[in-house]
Protein backbone atom coordinates (compact mmCIF):
# COMPACT_ATOMS: atom_id res chain seq x y z
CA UNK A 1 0.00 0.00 0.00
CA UNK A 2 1.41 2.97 -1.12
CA UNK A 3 1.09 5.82 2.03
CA UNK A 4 1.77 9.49 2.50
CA UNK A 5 1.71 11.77 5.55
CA UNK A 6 2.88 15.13 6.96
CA UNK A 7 5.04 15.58 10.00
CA UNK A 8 4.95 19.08 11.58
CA UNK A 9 6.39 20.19 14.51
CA UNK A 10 6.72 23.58 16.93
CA UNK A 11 3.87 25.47 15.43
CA UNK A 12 4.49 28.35 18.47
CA UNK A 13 0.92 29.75 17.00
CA UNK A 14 1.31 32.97 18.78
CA UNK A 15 4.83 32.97 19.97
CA UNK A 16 5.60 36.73 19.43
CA UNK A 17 4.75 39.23 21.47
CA UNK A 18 5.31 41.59 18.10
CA UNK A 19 1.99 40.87 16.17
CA UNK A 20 3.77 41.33 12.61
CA UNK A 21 5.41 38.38 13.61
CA UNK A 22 2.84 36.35 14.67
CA UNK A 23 1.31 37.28 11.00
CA UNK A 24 3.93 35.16 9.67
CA UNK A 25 3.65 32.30 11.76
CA UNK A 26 -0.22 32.29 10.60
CA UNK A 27 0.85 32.44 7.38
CA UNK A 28 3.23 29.63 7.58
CA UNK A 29 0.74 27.46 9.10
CA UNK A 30 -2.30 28.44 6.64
CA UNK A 31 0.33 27.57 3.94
CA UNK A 32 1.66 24.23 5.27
CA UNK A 33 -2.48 23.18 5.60
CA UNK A 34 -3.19 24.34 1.71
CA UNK A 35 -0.03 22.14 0.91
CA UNK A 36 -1.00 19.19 2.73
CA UNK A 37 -4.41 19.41 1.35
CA UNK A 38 -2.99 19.58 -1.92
CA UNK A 39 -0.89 16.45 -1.64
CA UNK A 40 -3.49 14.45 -0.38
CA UNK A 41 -1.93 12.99 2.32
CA UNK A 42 -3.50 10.18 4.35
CA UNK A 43 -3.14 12.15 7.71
CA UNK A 44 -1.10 14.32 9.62
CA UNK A 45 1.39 14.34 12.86
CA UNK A 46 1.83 17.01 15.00
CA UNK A 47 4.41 16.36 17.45
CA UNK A 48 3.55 18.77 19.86
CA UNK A 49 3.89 22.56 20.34
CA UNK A 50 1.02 23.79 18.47
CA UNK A 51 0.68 26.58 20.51
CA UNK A 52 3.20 28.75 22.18
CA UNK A 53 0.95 28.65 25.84
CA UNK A 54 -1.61 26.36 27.12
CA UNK A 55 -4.21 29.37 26.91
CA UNK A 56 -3.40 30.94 24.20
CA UNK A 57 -5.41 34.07 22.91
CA UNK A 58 -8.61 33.76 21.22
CA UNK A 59 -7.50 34.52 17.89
CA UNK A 60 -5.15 31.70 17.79
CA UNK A 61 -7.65 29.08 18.82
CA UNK A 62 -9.70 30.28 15.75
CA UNK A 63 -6.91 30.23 13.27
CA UNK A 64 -6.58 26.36 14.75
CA UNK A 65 -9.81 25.83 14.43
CA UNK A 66 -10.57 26.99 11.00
CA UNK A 67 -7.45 25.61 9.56
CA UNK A 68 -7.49 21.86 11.18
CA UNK A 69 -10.99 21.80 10.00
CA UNK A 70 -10.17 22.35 6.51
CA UNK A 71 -8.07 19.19 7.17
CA UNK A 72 -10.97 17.28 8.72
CA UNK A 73 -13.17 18.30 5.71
CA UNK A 74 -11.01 16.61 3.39
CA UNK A 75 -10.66 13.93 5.18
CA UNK A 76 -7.33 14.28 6.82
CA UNK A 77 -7.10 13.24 10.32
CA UNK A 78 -5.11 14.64 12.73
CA UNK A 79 -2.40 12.96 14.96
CA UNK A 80 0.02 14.05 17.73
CA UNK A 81 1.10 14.68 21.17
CA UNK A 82 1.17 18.08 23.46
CA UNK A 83 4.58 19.40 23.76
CA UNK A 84 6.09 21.47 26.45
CA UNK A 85 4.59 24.74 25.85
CA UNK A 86 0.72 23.56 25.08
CA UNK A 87 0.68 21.09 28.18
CA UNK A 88 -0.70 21.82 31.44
CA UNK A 89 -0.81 19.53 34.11
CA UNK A 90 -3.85 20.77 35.33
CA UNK A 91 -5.36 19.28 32.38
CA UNK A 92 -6.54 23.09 30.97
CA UNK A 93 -4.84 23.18 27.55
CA UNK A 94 -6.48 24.53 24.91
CA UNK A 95 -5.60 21.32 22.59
CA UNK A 96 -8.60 20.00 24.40
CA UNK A 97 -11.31 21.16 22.49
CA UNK A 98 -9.50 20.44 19.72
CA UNK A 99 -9.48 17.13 20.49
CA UNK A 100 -13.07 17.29 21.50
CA UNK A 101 -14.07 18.47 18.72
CA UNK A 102 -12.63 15.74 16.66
CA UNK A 103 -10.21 18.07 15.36
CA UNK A 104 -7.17 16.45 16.76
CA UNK A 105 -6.43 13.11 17.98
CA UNK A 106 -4.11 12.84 21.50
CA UNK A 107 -2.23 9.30 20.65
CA UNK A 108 -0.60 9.73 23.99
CA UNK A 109 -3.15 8.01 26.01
CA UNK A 110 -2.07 5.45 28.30
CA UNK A 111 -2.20 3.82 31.98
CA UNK A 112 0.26 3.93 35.02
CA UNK A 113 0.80 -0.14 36.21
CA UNK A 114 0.26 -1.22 39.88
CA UNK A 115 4.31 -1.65 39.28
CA UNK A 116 4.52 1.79 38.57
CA UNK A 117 5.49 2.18 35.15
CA UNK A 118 3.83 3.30 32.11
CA UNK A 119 1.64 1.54 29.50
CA UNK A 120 0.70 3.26 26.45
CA UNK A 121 -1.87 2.43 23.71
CA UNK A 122 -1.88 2.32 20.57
CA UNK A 123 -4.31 4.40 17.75
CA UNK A 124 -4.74 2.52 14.63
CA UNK A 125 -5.40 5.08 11.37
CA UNK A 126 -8.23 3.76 10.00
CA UNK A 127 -7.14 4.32 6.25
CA UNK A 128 -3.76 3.16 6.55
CA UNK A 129 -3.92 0.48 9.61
CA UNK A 130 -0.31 2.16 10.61
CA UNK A 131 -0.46 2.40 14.77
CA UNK A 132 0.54 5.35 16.55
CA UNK A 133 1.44 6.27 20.21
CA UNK A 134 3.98 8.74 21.66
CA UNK A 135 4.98 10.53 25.03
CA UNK A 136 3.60 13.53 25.63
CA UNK A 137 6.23 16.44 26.64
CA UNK A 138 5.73 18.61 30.21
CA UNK A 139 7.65 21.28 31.37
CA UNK A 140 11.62 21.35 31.38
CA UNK A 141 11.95 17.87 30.07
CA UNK A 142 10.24 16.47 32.70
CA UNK A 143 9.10 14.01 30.33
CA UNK A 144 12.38 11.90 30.72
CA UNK A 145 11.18 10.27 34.07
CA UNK A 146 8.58 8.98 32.08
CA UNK A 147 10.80 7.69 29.76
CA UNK A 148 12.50 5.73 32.50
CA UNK A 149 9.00 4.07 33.68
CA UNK A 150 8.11 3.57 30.03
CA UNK A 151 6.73 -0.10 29.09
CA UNK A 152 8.64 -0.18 26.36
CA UNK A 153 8.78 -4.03 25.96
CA UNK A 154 4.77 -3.80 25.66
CA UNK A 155 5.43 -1.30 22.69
CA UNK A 156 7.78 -3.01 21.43
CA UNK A 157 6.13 -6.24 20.85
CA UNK A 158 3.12 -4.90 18.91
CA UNK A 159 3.01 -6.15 15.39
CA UNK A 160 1.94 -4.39 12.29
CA UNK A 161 3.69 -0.64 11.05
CA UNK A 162 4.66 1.27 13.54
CA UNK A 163 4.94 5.10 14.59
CA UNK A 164 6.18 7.04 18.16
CA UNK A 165 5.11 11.01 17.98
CA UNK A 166 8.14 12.45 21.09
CA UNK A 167 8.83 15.75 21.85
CA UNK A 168 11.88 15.22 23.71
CA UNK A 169 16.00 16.10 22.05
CA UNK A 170 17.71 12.45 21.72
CA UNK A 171 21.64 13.32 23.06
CA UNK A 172 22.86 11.54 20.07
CA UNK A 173 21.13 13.64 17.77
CA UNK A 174 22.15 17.01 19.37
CA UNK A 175 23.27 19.82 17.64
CA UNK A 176 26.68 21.42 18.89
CA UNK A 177 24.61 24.63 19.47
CA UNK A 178 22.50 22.92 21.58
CA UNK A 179 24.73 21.11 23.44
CA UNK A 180 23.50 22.89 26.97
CA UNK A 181 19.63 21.22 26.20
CA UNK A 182 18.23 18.61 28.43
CA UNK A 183 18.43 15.45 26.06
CA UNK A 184 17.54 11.82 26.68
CA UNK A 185 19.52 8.94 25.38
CA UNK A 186 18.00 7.33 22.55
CA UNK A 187 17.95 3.84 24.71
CA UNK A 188 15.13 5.27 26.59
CA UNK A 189 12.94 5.16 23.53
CA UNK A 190 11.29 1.75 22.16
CA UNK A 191 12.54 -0.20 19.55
CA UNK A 192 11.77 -1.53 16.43
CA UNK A 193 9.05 1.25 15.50
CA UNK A 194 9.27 2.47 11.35
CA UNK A 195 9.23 6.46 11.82
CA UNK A 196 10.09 8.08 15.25
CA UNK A 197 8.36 11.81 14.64
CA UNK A 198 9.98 14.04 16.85
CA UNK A 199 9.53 17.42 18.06
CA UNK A 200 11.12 19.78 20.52
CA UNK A 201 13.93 20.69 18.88
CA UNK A 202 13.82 24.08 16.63
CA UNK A 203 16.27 22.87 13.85
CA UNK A 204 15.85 20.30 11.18
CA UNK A 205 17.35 16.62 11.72
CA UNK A 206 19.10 15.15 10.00
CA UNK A 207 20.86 18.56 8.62
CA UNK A 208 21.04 17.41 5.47
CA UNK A 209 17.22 17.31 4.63
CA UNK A 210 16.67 21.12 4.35
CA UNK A 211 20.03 20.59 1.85
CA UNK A 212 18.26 19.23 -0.96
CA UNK A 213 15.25 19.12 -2.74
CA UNK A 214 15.08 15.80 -2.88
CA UNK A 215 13.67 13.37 -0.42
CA UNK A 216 16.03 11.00 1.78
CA UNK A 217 15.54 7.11 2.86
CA UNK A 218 14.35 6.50 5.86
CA UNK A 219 16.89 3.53 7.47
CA UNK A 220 18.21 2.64 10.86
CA UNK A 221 20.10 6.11 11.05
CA UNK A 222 17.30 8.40 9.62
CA UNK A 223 14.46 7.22 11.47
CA UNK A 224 14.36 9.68 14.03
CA UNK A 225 13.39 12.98 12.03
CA UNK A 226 12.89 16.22 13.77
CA UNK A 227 11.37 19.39 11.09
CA UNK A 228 12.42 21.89 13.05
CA UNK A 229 10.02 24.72 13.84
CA UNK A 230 6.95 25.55 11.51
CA UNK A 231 8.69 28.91 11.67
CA UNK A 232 11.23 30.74 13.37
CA UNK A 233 10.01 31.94 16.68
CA UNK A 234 12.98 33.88 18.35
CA UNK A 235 15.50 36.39 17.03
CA UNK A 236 18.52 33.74 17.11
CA UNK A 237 16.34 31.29 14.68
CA UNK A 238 15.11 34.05 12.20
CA UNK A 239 18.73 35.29 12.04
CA UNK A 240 20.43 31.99 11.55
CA UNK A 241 17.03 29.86 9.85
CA UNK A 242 15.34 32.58 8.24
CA UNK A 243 12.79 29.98 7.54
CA UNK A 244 10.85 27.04 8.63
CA UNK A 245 9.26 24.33 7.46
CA UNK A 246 7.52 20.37 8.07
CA UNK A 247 7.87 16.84 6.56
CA UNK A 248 6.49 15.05 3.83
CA UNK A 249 7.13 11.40 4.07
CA UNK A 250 5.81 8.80 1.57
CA UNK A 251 6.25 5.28 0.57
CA UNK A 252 5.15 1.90 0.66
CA UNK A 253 4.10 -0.47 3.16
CA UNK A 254 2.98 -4.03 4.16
CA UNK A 255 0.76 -4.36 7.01
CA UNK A 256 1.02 -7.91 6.80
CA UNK A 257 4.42 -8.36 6.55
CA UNK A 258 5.15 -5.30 9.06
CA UNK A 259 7.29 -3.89 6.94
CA UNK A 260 8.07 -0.37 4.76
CA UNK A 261 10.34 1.66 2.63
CA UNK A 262 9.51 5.37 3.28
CA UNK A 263 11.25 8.33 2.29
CA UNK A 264 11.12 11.84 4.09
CA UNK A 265 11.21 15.39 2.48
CA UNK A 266 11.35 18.86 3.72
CA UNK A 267 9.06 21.46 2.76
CA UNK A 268 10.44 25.20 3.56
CA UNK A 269 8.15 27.71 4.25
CA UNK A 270 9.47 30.56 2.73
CA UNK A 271 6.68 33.79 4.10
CA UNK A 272 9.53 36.82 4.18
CA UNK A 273 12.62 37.08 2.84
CA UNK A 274 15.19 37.76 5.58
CA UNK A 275 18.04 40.51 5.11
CA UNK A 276 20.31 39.45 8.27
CA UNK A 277 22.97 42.48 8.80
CA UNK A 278 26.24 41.87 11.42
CA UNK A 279 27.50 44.87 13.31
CA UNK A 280 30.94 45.16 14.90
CA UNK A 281 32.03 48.05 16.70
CA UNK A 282 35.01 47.46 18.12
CA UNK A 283 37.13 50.56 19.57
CA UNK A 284 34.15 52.81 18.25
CA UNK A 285 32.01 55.75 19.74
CA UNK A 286 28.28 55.50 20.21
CA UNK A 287 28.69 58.51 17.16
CA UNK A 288 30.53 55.88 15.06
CA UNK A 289 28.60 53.13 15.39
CA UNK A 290 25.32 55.59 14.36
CA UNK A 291 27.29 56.37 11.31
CA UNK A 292 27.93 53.02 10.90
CA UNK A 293 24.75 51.76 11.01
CA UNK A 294 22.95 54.48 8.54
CA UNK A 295 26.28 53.52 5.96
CA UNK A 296 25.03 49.62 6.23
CA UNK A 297 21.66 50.11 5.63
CA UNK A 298 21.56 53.16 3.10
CA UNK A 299 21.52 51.22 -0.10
CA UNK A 300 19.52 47.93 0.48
CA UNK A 301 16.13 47.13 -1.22
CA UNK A 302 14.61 46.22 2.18
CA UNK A 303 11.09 45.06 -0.09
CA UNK A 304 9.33 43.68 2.22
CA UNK A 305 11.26 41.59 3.89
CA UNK A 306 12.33 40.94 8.00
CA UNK A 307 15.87 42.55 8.72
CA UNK A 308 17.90 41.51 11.62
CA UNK A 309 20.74 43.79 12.76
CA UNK A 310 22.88 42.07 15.36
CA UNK A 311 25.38 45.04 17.15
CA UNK A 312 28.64 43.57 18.78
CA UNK A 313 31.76 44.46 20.26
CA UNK A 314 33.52 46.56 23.00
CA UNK A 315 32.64 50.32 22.80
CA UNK A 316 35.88 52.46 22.70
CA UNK A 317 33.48 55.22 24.81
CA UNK A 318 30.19 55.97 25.70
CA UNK A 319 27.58 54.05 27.06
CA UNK A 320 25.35 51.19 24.99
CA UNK A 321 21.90 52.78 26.46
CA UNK A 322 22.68 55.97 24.27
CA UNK A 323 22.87 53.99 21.32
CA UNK A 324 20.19 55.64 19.70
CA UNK A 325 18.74 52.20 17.64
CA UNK A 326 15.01 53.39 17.26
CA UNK A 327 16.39 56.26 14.83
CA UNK A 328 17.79 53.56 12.81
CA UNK A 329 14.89 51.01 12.96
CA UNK A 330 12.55 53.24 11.63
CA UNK A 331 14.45 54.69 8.84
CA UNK A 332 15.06 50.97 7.95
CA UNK A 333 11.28 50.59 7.99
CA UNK A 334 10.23 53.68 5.93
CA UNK A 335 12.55 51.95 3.39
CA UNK A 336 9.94 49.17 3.24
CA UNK A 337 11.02 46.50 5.19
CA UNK A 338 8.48 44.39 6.61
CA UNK A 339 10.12 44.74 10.90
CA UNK A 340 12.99 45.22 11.99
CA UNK A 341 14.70 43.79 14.67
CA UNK A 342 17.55 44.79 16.65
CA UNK A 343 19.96 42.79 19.29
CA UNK A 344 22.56 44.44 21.08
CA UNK A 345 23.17 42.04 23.92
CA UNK A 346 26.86 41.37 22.57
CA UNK A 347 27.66 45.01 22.52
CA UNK A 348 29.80 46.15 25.71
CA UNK A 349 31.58 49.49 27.07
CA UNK A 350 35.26 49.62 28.15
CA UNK A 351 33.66 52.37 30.89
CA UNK A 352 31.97 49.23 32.69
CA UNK A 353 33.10 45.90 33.81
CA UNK A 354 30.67 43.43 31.32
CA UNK A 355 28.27 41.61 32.92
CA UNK A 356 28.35 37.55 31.84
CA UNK A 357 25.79 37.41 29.42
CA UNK A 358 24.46 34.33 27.58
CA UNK A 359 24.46 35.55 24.11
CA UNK A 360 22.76 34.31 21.61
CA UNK A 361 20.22 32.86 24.14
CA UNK A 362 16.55 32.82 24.10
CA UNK A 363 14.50 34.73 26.74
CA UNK A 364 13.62 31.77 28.05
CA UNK A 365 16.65 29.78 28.13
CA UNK A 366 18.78 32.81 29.93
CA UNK A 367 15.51 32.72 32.45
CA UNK A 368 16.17 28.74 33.37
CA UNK A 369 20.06 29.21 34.08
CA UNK A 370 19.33 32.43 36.18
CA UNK A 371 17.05 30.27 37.85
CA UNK A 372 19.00 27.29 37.99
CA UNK A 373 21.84 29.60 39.74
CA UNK A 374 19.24 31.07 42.53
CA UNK A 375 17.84 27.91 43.45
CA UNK A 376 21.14 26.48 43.92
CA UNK A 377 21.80 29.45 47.04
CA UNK A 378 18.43 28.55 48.88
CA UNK A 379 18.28 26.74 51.54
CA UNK A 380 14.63 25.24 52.68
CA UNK A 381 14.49 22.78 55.41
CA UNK A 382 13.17 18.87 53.54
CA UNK A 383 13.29 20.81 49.97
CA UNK A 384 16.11 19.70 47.35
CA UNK A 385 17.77 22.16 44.98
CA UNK A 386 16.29 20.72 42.02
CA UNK A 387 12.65 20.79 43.96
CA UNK A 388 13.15 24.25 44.70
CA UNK A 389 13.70 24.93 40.67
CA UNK A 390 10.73 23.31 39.96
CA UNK A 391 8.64 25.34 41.92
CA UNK A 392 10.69 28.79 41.13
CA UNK A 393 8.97 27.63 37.47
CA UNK A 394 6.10 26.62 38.42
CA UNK A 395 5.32 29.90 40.56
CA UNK A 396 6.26 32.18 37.55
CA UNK A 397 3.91 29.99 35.55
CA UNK A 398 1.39 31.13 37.73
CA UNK A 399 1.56 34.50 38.67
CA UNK A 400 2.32 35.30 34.88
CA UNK A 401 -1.14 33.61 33.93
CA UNK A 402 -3.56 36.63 33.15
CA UNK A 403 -7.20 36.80 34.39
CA UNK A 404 -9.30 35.24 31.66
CA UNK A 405 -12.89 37.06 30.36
CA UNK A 406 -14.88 37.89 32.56
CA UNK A 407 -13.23 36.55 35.93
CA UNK A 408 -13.73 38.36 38.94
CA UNK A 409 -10.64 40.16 40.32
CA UNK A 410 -11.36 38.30 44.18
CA UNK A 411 -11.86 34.74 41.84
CA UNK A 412 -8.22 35.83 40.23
CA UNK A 413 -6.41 36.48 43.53
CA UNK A 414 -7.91 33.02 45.08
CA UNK A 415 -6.78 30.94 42.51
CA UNK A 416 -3.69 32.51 42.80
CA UNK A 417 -3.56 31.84 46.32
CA UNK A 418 -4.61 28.27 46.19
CA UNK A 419 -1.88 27.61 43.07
CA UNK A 420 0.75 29.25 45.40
CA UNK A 421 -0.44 27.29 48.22
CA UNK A 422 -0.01 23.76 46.04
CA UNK A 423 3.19 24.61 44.64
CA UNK A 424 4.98 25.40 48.46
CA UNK A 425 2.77 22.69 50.11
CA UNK A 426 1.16 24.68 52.49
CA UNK A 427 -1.00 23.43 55.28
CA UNK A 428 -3.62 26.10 56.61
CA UNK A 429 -1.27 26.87 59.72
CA UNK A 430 1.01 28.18 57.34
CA UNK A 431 3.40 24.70 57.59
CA UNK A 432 5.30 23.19 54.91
């Protein structure tokens, strides 16, 4: 039986807090759905991430909603797992009216064993008779204690063709620049499955797939296939990506035999060009750099298109706040560029003593090692280090949640209390 079906990954529908940018991460996805649609697949994997938040804004449920319809419409199921960033443990994701709706299917249902560990179950695709399961993701890689409770030889002993949806980095696979990003070994996952559709992990694996237009064999060493994001979602993957994109992968297969010869190909989605420009300013004044900056940019065709202006170096004098970069910006965008944006966080003055700064970070990996370091220093009577992180996390999860539609402002505050209460275990005397 001849099969085909598309593998996204890392939607991050609504990921920017600049809406221009979230404009093209709608367009990416509307695109990806007219080009699935057009290739007729058999069904679709989403391998988690969909959304950037559990609760994500109204106008990101509907472009969900509207555009995995279209899918269900023409017949074109959908398949997948929730990732780190549209799980909740309180079970208050916004995937679940999706699902309940019949708009998405969770295929990480399972059981937890009287011994403790974990059975998963298996969805068969009704077209195909191809049987998926996969792990769900939770916060900071939590995930990987599942892993370690995982019934694997249960998995592993189911016949037929075979797929595992994980949002979790496999160390082997790790990119260099990633090399600080919890991973689990790939030991930890089960054997013997035919595709492993992964997600997590912002850049395309294997490398060589966004290399060619062609598609690649799926074997022993390719099996484990990662898109990357549907789009770039930070400034360090617009800079170095520029793009995103999912998978295609098509083939044959036996059912009967349990065996098939698939083949994987990347679709980019190309929504903006991206004009990337490097800065260095060593041993210059905040009046050189200016100068500099207007003679870079004078005579590009900006067209449309996202620019990305990365300022380094060591400042021979003045200070970086006086770097007057809005001037700039929006002369950049009267020249027609689509946004503009700016990152300075390499750029230093000799009048100060730098600070040790991550760069090239994200926002939210720079807020894990600054928590990581402060949860090190406290000390709280029958509460480990790596408990205390947990709930440092957990806490700014909370208080950063926003009062939804037409809560009361006493209903707000008492849910806060009662999550604050949960996370530090306290007993109504105030005890931990």
């Amino acid at each position: 039986m001849k099969i085909k079906f598309a593998h996204l990954a890392d939607c991050h529908l609504g990921a920017w807090r600049n809406e221009n940018l979230n404009q093209v991460g709608y367009t990416a996805f509307e695109k990806a759905i007219d080009i699935i649609i057009k290739e007729k697949v058999d069904f679709v994997i989403i391998s988690g991430d969909l959304f950037d938040v559990s609760n994500p804004r109204v106008d990101v449920v509907d472009l969900s909603v509207r555009e995995l319809k279209k899918l269900k419409d023409n017949g074109i199921p959908v398949y997948g797992i929730m990732g780190s960033h549209d799980f909740s443990p309180s079970n208050k994701s916004m995937m679940r009216p999706l699902i309940t709706a019949g708009l998405f299917t969770d295929v990480s249902k399972g059981e937890t064993m009287e011994s403790g560990n974990i059975k998963l179950f298996f969805f068969q695709d009704p077209k195909t008779k191809i049987k998926i399961t996969g792990l769900r993701a939770r916060k900071r890689s939590l995930e990987i204690e599942d892993y370690n409770k995982l019934d694997r030889k249960n998995l592993e002993l189911e016949d037929g063709v075979k797929i595992f949806v994980l949002h979790t980095l496999m160390s082997e696979l790790k990119p260099k620049e990633f090399k600080d990003m919890v991973s689990a070994p790939k030991s930890l996952l089960p054997q013997d499955f035919d595709y492993y559709a992964g997600g997590h992990l912002h850049k395309t694996v294997p490398e060589r797939l966004r290399d060619t237009e062609a598609s690649i064999k799926v074997d022993d060493k390719t099996k484990i296939v990662y898109p990357g994001s549907l789009t770039p979602v930070n400034f360090r993957e617009i800079e170095q990506y520029q793009y995103g994109g999912f998978c295609i992968v098509s083939g044959e297969i036996d059912v009967t035999s349990h065996k098939s010869e698939l083949n994987v190909k990347f679709i980019p989605l190309k929504v903006k060009e991206v004009i990337p420009l490097l800065v260095g300013c060593n041993n210059k004044s905040i009046i050189q750099v200016q100068e500099l900056l207007k003679k870079k940019t004078e005579n590009i065709d900006f067209n449309n298109s996202i620019v990305t202006i990365r300022i380094f170096g060591a400042l021979s004098s003045g200070k970086t706040y006086k770097l007057q970069t809005n001037e700039i910006i929006q002369t950049i965008k009267r020249k027609g560029a689509y946004e503009v944006l700016l990152n300075k966080s390499a750029l230093v003055s000799r009048e100060y003593s730098p600070i040790s700064v991550a760069v090239g970070k994200t926002n939210e990996e720079i807020e894990d090692t600054l928590i990581h370091q402060h949860a090190q220093k406290i000390k709280i009577k029958n509460v480990s280090k790596n408990d205390m992180e947990n709930k440092i996390h957990n806490l700014l999860l909370v208080t950063g949640k926003e009062r939804g539609e037409g809560a009361k402002v006493k209903e707000y505050n008492e849910d806060l209390l009662k999550n604050f209460k949960q996370i530090f275990q306290f007993e109504e005397d105030g005890e931990i």
